[in-house]
N, C-alpha and C. Protein backbone atom coordinates (compact mmCIF):
# COMPACT_ATOMS: atom_id res chain seq x y z
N UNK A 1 66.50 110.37 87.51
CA UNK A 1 67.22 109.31 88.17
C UNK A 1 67.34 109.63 89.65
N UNK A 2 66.95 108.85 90.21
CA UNK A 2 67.07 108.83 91.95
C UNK A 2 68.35 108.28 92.70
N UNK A 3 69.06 108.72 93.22
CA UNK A 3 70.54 107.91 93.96
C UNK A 3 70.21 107.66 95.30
N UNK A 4 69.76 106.31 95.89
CA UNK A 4 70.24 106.11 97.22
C UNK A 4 71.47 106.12 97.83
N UNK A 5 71.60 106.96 98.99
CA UNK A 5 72.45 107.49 99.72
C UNK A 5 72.21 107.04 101.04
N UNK A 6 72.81 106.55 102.06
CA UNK A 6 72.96 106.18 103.67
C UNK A 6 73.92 107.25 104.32
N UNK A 7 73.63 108.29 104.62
CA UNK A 7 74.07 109.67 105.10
C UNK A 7 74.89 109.00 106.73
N UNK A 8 74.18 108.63 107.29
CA UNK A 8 74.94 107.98 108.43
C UNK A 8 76.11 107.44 108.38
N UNK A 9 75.71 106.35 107.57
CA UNK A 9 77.26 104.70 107.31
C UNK A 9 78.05 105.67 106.51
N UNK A 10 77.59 107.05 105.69
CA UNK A 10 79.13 107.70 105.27
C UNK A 10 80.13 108.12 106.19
N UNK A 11 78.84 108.62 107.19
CA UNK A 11 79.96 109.53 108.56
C UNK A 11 80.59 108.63 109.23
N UNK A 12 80.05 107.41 109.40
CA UNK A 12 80.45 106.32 110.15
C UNK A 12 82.19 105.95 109.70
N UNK A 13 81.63 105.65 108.17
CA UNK A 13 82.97 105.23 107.70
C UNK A 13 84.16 106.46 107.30
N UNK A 14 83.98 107.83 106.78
CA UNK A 14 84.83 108.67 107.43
C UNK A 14 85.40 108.81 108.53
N UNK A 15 84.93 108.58 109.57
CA UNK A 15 85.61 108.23 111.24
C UNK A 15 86.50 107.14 111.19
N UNK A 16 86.43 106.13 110.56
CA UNK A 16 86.76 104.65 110.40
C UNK A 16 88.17 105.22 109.45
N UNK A 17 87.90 105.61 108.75
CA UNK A 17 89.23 106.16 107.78
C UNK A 17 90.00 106.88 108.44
N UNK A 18 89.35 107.96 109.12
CA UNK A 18 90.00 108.98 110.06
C UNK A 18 90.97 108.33 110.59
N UNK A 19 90.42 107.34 111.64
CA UNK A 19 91.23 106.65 112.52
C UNK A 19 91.91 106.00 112.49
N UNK A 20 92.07 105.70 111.04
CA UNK A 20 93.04 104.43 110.47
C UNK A 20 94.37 105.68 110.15
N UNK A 21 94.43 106.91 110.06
CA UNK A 21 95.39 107.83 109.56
C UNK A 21 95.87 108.52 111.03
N UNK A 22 95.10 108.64 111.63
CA UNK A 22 95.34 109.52 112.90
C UNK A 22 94.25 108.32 114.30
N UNK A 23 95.63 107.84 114.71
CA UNK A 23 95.01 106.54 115.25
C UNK A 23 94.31 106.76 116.40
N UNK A 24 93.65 107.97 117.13
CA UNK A 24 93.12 108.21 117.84
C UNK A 24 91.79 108.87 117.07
N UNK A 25 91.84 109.02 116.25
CA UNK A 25 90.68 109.90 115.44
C UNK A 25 90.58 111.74 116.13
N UNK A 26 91.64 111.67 116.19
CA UNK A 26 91.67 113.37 117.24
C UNK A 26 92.52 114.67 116.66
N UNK A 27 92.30 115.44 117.37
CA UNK A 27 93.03 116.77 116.78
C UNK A 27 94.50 116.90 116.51
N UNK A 28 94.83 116.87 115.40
CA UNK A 28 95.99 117.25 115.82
C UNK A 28 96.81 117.88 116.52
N UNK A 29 96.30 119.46 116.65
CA UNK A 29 96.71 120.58 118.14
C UNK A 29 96.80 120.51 119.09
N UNK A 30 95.20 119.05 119.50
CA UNK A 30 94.75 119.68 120.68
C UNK A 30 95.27 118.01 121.23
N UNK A 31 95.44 117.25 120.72
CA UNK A 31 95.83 115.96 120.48
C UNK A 31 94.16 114.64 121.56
N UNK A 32 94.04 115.50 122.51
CA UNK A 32 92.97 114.34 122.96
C UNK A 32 91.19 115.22 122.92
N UNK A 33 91.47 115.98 121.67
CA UNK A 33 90.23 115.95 121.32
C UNK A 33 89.71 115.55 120.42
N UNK A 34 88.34 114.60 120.37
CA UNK A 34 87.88 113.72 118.80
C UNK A 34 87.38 114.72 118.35
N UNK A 35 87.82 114.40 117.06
CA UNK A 35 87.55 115.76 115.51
C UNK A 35 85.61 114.97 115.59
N UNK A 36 84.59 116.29 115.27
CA UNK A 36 83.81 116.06 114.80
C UNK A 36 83.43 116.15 113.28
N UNK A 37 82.47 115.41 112.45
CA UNK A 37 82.37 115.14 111.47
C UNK A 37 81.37 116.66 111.00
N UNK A 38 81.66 117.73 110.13
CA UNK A 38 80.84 118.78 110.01
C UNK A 38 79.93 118.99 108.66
N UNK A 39 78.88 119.03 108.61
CA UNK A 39 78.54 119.33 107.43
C UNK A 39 78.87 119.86 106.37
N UNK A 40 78.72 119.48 104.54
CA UNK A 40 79.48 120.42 103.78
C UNK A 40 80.56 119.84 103.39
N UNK A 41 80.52 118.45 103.21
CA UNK A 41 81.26 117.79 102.52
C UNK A 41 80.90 117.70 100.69
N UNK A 42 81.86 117.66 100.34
CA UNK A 42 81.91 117.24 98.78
C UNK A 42 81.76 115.89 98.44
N UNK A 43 81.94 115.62 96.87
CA UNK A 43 82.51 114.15 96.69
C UNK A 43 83.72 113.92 96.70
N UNK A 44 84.63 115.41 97.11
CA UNK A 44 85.54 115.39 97.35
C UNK A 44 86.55 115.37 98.36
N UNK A 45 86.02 116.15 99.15
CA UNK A 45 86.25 116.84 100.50
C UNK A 45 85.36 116.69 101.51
N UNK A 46 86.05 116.34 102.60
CA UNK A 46 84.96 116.01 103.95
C UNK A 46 85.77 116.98 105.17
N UNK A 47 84.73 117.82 105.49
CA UNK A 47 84.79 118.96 106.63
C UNK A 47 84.76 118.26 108.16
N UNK A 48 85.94 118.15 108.46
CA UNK A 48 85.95 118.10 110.30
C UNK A 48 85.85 118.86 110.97
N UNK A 49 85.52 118.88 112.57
CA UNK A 49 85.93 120.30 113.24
C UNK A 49 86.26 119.68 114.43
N UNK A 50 86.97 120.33 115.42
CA UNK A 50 87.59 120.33 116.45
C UNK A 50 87.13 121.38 117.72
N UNK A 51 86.04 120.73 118.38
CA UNK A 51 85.24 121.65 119.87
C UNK A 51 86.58 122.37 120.60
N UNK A 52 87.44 121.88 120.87
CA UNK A 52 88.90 122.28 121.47
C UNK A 52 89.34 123.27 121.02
N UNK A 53 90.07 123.32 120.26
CA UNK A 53 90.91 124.96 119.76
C UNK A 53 89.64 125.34 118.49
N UNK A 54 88.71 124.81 118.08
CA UNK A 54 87.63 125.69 117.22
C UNK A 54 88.49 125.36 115.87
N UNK A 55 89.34 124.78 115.47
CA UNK A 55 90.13 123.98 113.93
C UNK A 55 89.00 123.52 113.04
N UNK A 56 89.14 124.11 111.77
CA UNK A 56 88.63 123.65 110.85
C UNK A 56 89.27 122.63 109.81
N UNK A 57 89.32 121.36 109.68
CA UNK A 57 90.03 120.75 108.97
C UNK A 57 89.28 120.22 107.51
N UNK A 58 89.90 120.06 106.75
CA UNK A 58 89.29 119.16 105.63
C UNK A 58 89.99 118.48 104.76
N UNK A 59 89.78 116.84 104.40
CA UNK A 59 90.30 115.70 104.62
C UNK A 59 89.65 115.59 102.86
N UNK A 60 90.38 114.83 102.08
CA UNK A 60 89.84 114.51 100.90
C UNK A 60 89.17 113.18 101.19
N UNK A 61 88.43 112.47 100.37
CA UNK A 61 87.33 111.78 100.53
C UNK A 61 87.37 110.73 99.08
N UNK A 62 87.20 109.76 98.68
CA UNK A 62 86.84 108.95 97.67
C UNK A 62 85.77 108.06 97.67
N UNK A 63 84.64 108.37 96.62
CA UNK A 63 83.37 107.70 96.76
C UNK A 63 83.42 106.53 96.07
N UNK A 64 82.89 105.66 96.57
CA UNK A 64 83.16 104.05 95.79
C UNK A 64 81.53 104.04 95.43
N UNK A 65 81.41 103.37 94.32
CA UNK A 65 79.74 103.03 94.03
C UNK A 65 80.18 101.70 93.79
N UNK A 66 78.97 101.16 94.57
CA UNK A 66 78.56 99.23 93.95
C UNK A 66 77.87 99.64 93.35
N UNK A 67 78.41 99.17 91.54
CA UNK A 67 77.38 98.99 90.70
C UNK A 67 76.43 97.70 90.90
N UNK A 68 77.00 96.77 91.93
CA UNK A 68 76.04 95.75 91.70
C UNK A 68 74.89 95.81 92.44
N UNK A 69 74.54 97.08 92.98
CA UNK A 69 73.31 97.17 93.72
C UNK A 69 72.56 98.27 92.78
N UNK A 70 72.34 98.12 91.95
CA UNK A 70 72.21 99.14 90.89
C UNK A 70 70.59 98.48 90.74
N UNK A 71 69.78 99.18 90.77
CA UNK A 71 68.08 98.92 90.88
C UNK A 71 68.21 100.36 89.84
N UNK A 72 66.37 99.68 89.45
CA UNK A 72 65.66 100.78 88.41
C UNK A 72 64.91 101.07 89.19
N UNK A 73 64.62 102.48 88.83
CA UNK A 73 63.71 103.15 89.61
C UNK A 73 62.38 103.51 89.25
N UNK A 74 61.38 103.69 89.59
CA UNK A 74 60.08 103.21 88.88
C UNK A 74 59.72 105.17 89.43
């Protein structure tokens, strides 16, 4: 079985979430630095980091599937 995945529009919309919780999308410490999105996320857990004080954060995550885009795979 093959799963299409859009690796981008995830990071996209993690930022989008981010920012809806921490309305600047930024560090907490450092307060006007934007958290970057880091590799090494789960289906659980999504890894931020912070260029500013070097903070490693990690944010839980919930994966939604449209079943209605559900194709067979040949």
């Amino acid at each position: 079985m093959t799963i299409k995945a859009n690796i981008e529009s995830d990071i996209e919309y993690g930022k989008r979430v981010l920012k809806q919780h921490n309305a600047e999308g930024n560090c907490p410490k450092c307060k006007d630095v934007e958290l970057e999105y880091d590799s090494g996320a789960t289906m659980e857990n999504e890894k931020w980091y912070c260029e500013g004080c070097g903070t490693l954060y990690e944010v839980q995550c919930q994966m939604t599937r449209f079943w209605e885009t559900l194709e067979e795979v040949e």
